[in-house]
PDB file of N, CA and C in Angstrom:
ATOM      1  N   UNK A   1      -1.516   8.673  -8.249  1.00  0.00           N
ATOM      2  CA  UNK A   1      -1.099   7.318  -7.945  1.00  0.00           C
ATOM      3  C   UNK A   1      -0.830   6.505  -9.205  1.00  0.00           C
ATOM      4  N   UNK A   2      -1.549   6.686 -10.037  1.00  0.00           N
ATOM      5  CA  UNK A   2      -1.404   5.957 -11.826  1.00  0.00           C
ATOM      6  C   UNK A   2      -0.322   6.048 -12.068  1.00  0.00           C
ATOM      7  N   UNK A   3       0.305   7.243 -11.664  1.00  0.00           N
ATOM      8  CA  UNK A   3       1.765   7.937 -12.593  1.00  0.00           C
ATOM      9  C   UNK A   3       3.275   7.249 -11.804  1.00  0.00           C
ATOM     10  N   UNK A   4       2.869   6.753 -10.685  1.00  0.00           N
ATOM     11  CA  UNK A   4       3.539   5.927  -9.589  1.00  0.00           C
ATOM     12  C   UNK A   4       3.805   4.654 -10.427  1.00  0.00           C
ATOM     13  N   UNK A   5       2.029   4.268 -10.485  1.00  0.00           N
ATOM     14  CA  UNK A   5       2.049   2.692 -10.326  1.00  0.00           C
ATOM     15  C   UNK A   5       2.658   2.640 -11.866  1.00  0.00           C
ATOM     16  N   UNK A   6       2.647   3.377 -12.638  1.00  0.00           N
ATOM     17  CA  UNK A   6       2.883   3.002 -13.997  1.00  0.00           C
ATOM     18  C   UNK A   6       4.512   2.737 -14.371  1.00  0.00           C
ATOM     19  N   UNK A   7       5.334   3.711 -13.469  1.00  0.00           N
ATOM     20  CA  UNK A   7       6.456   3.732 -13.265  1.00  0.00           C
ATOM     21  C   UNK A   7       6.604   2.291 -12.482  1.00  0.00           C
ATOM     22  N   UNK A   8       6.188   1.841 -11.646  1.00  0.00           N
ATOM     23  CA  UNK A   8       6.625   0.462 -11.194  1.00  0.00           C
ATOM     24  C   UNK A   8       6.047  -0.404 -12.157  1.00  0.00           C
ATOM     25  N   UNK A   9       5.018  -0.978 -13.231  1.00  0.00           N
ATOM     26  CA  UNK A   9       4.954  -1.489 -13.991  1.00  0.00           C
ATOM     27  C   UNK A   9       6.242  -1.568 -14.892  1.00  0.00           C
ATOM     28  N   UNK A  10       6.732  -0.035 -15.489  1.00  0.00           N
ATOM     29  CA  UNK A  10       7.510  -0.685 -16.115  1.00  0.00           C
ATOM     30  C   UNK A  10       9.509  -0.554 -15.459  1.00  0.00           C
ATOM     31  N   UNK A  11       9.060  -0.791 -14.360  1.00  0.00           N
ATOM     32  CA  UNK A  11       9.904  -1.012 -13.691  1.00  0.00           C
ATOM     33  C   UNK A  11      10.441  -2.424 -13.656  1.00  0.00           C
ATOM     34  N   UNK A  12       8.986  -3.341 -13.368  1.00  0.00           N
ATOM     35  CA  UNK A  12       9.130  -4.727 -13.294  1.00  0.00           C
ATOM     36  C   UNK A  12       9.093  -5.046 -14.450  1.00  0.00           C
ATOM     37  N   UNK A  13       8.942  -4.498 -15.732  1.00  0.00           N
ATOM     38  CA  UNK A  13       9.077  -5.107 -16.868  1.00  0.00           C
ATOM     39  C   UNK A  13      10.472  -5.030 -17.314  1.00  0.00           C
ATOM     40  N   UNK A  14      10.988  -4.217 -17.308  1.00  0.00           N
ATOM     41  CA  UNK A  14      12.583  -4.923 -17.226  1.00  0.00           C
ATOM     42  C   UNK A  14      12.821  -5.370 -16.465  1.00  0.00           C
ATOM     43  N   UNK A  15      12.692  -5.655 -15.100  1.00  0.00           N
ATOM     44  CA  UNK A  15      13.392  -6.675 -13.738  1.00  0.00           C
ATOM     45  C   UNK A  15      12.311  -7.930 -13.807  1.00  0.00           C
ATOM     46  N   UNK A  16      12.182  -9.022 -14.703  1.00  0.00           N
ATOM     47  CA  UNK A  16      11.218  -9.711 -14.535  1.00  0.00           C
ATOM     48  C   UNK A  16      11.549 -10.576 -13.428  1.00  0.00           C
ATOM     49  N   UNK A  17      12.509 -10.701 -12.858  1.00  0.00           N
ATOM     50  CA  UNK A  17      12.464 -11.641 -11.507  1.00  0.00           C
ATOM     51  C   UNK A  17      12.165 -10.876 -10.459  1.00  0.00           C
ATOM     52  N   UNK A  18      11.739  -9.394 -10.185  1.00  0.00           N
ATOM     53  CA  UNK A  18      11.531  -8.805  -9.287  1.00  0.00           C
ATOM     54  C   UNK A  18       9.970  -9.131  -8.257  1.00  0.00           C
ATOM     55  N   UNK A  19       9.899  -9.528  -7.020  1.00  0.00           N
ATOM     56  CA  UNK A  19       8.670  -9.367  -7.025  1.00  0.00           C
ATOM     57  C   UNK A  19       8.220  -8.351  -5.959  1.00  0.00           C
ATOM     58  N   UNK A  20       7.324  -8.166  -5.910  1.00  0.00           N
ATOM     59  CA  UNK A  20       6.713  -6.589  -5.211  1.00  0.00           C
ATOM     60  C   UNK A  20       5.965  -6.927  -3.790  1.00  0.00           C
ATOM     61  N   UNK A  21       5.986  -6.345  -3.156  1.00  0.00           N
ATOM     62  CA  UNK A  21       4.987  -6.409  -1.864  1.00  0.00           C
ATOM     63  C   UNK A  21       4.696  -5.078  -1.635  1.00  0.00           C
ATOM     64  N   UNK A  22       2.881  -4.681  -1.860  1.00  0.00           N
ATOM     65  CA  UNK A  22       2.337  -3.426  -1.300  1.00  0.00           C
ATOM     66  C   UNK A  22       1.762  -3.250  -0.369  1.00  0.00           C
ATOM     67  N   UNK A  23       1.980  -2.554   1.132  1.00  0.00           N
ATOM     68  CA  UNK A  23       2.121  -2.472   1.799  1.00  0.00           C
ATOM     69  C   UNK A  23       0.816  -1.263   2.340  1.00  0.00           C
ATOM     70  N   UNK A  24      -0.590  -1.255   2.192  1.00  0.00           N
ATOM     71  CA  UNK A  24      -1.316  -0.274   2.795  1.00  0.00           C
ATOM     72  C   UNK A  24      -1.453   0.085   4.045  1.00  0.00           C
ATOM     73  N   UNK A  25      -1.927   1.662   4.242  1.00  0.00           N
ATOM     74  CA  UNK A  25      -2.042   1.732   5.679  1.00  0.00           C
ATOM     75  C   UNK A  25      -3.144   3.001   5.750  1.00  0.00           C
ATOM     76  N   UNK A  26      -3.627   2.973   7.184  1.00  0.00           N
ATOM     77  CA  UNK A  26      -4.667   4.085   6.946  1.00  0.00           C
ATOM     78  C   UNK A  26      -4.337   4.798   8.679  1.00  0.00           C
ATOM     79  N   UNK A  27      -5.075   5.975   8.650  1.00  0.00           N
ATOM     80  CA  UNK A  27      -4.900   7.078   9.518  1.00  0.00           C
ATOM     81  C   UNK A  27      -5.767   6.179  11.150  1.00  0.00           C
ATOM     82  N   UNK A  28      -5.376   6.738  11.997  1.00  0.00           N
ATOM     83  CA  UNK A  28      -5.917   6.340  13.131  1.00  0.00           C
ATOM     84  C   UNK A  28      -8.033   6.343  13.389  1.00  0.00           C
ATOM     85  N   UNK A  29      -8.444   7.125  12.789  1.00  0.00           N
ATOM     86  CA  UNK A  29      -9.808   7.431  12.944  1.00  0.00           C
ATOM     87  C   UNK A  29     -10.891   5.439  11.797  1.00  0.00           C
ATOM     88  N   UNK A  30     -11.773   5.866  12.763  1.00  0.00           N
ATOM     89  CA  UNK A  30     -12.655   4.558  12.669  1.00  0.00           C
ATOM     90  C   UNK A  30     -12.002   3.596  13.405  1.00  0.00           C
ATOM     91  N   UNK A  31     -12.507   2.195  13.360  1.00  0.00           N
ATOM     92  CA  UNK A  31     -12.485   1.356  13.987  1.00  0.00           C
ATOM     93  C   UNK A  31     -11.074   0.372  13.518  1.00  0.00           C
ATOM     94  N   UNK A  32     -10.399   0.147  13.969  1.00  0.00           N
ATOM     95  CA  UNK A  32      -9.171  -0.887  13.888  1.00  0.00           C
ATOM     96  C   UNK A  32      -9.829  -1.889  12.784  1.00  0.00           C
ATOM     97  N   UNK A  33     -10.738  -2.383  13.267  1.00  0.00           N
ATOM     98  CA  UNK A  33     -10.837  -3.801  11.977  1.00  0.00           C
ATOM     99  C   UNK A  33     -11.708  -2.848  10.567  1.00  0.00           C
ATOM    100  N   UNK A  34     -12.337  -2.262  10.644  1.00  0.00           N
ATOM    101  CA  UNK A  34     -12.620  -1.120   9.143  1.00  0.00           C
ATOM    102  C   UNK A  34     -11.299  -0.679   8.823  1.00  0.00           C
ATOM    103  N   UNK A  35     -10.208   0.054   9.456  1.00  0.00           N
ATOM    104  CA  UNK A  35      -9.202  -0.072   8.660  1.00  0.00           C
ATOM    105  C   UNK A  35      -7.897  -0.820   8.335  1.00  0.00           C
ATOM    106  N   UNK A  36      -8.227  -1.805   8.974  1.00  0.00           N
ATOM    107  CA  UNK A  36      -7.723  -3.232   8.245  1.00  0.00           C
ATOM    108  C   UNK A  36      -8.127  -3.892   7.436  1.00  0.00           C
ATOM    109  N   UNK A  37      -9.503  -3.595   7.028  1.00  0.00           N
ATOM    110  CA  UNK A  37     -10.264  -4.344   5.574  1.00  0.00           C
ATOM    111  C   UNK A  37     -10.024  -2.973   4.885  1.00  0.00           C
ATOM    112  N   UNK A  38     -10.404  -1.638   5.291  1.00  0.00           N
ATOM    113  CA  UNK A  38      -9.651  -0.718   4.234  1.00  0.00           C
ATOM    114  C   UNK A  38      -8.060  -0.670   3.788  1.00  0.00           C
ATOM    115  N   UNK A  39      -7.184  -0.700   4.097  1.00  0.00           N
ATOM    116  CA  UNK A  39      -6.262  -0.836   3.885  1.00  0.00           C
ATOM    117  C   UNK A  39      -5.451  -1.242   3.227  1.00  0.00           C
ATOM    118  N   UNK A  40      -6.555  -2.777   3.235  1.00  0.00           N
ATOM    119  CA  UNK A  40      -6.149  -4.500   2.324  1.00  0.00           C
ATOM    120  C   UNK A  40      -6.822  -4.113   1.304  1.00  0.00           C
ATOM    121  N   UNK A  41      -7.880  -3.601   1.161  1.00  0.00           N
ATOM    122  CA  UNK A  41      -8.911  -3.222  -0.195  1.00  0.00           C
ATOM    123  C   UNK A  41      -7.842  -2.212  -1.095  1.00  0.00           C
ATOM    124  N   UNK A  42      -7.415  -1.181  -0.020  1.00  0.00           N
ATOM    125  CA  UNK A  42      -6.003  -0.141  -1.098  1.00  0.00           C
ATOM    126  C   UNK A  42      -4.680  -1.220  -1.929  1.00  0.00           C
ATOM    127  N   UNK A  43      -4.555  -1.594  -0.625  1.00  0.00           N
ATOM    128  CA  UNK A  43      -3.393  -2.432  -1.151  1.00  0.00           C
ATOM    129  C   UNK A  43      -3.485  -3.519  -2.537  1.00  0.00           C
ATOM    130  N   UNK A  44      -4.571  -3.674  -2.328  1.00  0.00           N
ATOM    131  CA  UNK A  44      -5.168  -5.242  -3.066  1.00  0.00           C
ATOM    132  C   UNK A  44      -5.739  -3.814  -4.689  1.00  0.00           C
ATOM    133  N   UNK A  45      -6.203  -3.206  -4.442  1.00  0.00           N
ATOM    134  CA  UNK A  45      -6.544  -1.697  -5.772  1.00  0.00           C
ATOM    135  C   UNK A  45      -5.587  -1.877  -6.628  1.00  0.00           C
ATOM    136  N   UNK A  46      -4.285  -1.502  -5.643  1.00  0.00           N
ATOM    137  CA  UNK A  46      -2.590  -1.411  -6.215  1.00  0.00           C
ATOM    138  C   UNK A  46      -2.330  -2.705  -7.173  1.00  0.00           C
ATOM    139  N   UNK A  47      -2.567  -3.789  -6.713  1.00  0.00           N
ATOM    140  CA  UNK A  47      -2.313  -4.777  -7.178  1.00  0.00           C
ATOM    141  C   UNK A  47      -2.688  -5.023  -8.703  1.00  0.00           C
ATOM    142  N   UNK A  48      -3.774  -4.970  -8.636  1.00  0.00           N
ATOM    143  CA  UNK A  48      -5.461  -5.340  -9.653  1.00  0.00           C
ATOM    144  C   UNK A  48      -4.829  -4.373 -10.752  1.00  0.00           C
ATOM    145  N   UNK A  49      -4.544  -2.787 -10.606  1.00  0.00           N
ATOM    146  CA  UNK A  49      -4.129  -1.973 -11.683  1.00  0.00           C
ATOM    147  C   UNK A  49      -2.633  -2.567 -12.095  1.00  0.00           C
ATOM    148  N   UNK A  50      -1.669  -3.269 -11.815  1.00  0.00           N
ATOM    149  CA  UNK A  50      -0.717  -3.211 -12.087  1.00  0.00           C
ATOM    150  C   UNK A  50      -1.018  -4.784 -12.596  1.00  0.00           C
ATOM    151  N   UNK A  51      -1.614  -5.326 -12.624  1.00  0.00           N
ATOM    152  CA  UNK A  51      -2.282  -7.019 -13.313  1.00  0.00           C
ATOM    153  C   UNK A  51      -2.861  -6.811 -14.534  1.00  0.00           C
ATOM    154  N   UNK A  52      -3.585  -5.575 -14.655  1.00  0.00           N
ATOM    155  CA  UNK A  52      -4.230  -5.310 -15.787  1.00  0.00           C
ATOM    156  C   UNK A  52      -3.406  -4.677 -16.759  1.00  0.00           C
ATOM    157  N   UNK A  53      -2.113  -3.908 -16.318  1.00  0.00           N
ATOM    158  CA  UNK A  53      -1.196  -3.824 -16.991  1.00  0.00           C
ATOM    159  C   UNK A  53      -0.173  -4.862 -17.723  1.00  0.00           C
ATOM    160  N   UNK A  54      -0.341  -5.808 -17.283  1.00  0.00           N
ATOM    161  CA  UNK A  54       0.728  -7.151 -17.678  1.00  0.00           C
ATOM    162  C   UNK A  54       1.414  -7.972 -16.775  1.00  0.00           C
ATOM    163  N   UNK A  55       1.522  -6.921 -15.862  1.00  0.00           N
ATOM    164  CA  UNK A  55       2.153  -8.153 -14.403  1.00  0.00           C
ATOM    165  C   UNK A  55       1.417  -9.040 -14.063  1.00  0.00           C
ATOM    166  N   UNK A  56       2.390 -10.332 -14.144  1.00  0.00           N
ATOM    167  CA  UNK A  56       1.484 -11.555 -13.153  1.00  0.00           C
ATOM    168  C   UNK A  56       1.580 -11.508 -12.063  1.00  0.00           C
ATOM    169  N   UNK A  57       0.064 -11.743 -11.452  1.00  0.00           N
ATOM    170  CA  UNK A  57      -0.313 -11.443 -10.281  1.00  0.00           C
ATOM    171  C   UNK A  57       0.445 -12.690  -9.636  1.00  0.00           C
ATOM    172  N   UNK A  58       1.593 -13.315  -9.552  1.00  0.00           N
ATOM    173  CA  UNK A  58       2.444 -14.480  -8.280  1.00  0.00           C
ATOM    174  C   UNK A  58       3.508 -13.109  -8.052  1.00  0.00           C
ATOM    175  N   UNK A  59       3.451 -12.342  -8.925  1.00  0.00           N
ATOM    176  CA  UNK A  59       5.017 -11.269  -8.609  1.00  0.00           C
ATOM    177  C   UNK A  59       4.707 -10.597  -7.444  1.00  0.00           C
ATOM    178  N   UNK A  60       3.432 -10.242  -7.252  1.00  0.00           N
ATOM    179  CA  UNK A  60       2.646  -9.132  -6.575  1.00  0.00           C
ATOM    180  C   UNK A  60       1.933  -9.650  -5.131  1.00  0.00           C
ATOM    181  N   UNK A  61       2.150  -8.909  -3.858  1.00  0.00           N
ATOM    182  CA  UNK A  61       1.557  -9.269  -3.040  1.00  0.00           C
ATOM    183  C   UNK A  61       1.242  -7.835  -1.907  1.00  0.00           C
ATOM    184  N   UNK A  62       0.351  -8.244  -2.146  1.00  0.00           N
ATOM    185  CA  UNK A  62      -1.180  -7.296  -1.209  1.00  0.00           C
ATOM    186  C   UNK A  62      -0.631  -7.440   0.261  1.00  0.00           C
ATOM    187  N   UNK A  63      -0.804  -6.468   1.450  1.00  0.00           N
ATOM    188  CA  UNK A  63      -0.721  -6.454   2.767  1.00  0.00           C
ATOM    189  C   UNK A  63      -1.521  -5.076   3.105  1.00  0.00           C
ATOM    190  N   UNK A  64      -2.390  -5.659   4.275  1.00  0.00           N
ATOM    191  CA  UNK A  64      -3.063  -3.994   4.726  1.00  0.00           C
ATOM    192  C   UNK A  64      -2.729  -4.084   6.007  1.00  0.00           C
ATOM    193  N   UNK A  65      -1.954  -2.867   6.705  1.00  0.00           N
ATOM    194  CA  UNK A  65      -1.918  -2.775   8.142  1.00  0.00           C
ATOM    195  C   UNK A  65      -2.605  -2.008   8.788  1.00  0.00           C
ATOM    196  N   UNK A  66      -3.871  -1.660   8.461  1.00  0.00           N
ATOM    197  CA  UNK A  66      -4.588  -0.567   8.834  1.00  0.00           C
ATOM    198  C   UNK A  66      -3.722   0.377   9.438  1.00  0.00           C
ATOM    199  N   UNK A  67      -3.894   0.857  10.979  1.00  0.00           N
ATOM    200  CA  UNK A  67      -3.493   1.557  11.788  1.00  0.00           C
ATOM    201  C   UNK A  67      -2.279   1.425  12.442  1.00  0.00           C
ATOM    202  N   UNK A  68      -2.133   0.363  12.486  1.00  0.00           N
ATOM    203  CA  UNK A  68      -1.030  -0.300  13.062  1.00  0.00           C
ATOM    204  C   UNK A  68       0.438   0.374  13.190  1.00  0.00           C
ATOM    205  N   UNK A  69       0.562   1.162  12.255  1.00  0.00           N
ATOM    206  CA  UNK A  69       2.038   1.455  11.696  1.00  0.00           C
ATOM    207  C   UNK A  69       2.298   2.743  11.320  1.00  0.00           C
ATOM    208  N   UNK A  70       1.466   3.583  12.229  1.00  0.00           N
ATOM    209  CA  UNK A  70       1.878   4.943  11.882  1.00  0.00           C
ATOM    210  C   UNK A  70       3.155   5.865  11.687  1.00  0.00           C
ATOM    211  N   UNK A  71       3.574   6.452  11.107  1.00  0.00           N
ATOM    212  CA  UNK A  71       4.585   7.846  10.593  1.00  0.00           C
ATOM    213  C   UNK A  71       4.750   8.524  11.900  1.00  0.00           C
ATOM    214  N   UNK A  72       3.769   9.088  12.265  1.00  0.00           N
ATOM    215  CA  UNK A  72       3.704  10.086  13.483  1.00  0.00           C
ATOM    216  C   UNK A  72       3.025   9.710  14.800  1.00  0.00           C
ATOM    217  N   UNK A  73       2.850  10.746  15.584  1.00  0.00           N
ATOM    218  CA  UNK A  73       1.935  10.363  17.115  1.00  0.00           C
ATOM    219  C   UNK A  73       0.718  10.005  16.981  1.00  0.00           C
ATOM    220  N   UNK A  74       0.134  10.262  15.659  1.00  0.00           N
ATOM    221  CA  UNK A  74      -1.536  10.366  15.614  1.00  0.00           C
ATOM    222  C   UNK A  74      -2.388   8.602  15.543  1.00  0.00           C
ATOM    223  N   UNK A  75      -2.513   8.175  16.372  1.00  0.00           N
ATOM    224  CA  UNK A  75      -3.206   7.391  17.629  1.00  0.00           C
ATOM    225  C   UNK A  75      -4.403   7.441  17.975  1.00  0.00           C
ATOM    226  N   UNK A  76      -5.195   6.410  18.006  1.00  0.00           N
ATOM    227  CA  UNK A  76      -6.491   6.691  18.600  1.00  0.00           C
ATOM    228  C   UNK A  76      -6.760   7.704  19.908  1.00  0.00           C
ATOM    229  N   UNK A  77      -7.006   9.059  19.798  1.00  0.00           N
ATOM    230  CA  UNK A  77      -7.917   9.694  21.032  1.00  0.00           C
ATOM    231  C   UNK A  77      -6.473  10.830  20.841  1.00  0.00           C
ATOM    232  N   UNK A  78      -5.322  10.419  19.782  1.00  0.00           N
ATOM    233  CA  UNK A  78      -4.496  11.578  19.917  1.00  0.00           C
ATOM    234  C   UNK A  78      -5.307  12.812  18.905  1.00  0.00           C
ATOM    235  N   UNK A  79      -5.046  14.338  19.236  1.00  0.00           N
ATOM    236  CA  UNK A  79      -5.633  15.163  18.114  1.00  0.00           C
ATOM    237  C   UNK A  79      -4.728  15.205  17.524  1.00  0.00           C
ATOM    238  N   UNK A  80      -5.117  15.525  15.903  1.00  0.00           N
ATOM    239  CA  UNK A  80      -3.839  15.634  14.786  1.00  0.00           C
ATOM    240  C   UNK A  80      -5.003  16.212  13.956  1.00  0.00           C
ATOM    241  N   UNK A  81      -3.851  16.778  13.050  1.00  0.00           N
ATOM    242  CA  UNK A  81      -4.231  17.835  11.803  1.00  0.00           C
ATOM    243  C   UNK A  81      -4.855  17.043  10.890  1.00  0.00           C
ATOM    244  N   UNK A  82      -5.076  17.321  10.204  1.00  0.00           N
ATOM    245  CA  UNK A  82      -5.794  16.423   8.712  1.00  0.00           C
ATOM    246  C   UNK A  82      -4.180  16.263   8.023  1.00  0.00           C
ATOM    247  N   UNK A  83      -3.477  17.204   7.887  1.00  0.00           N
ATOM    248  CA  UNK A  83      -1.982  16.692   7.261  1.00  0.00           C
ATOM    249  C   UNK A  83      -1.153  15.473   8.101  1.00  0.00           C
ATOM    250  N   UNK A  84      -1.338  15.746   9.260  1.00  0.00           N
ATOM    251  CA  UNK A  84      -0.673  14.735   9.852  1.00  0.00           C
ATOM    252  C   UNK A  84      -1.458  13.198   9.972  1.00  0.00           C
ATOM    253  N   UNK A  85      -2.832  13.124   9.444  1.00  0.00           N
ATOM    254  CA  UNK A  85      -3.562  11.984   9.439  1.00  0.00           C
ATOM    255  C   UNK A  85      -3.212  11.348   8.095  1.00  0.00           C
ATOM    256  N   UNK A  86      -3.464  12.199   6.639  1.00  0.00           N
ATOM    257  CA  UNK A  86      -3.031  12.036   5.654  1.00  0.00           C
ATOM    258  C   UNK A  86      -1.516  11.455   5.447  1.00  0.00           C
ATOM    259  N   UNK A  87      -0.403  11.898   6.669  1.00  0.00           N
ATOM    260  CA  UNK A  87       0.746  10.927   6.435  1.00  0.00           C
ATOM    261  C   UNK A  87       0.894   9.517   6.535  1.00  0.00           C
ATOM    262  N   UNK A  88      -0.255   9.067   7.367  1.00  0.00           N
ATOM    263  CA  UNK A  88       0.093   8.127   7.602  1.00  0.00           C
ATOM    264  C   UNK A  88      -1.275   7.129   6.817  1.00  0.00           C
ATOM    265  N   UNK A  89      -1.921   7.944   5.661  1.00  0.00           N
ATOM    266  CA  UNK A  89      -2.310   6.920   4.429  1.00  0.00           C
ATOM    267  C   UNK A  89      -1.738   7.151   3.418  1.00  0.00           C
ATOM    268  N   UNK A  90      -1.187   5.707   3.525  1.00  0.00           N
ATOM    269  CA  UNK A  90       0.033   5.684   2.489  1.00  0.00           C
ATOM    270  C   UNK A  90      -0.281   3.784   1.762  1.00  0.00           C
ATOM    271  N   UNK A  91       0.130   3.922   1.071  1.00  0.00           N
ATOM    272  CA  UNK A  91       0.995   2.448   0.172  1.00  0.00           C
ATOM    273  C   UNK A  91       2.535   2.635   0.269  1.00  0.00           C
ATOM    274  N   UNK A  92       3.029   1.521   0.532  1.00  0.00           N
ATOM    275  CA  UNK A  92       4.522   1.492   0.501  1.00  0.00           C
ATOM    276  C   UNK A  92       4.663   0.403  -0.419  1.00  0.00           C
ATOM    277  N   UNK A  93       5.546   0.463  -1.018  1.00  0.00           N
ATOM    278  CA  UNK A  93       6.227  -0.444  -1.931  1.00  0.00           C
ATOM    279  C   UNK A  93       7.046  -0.853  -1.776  1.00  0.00           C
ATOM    280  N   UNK A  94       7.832  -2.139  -1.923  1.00  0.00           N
ATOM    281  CA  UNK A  94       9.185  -2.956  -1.232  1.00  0.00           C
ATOM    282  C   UNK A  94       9.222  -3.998  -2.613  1.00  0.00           C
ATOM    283  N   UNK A  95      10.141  -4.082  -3.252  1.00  0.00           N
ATOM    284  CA  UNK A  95      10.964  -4.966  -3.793  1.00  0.00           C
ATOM    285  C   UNK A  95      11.314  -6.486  -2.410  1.00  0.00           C
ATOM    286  N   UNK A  96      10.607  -7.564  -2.798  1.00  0.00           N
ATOM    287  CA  UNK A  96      11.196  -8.148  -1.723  1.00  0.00           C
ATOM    288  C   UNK A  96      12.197  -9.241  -1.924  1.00  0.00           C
ATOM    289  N   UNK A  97      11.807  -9.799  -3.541  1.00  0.00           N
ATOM    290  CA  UNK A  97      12.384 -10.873  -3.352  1.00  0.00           C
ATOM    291  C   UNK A  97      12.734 -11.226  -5.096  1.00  0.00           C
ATOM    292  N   UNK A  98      13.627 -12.314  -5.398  1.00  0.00           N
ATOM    293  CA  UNK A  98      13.753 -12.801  -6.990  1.00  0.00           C
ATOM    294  C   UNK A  98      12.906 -13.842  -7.475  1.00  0.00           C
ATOM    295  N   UNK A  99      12.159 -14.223  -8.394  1.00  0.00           N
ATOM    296  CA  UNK A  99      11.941 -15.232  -8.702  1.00  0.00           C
ATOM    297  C   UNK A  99      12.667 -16.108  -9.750  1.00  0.00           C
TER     298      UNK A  99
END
C-alpha cells in the first residue's frame, strides 16, 4: 500500500490543485456499524500517511463505507471464499475536484 500511496503523493505534488477523496470499504463479516468505524479508520490511515508526507490535509478527504458497497455477491449470510471477501476490502481513490 506505501508503494501506492507514495505514487499518489507525488502525484499531487505536481497537480497541486488536485484534491483526493479515499474511499474505504470492508468485506461483509462483523457487524455493519464495526465496519463502518473500520473502514473510516482505513480510510482516515490513507490520509494521515500521505499528510506526513507533505500534503495538506484540506486536499484530502477520508470516507468509510463499510459494507455497503460491495464488488461481488458476498452479503451478510452469503458464503464466499476468503478471495472473494478480500475483493471487496479495498481503498479507492478518486481525484474529485480543483482547488
Amino acid at each position: 500500500s506505501r508503494r501506492v500511496l507514495d505514487e499518489v503523493v507525488a502525484y499531487m505534488n505536481e497537480a497541486p490543485h488536485l484534491t483526493l477523496e479515499l474511499s474505504s470499504h470492508t468485506d461483509s463479516r462483523s457487524s455493519e456499524a464495526f465496519n463502518l468505524e473500520l473502514s473510516q479508520r482505513r480510510a482516515q490511515a490513507c490520509v494521515d500517511y500521505i499528510v506526513a508526507q507533505g500534503v495538506h490535509a484540506t486536499r484530502i478527504l477520508a470516507k468509510g463505507f463499510g459494507e455497503s458497497r460491495p464488488l461481488n455477491h458476498c452479503k451478510d449470510g452469503v458464503p464466499c471464499t476468503e478471495a472473494e471477501h478480500q475483493q471487496n476490502r479495498r481503498t479507492e481513490l478518486h481525484f474529485v475536484g480543483i482547488q
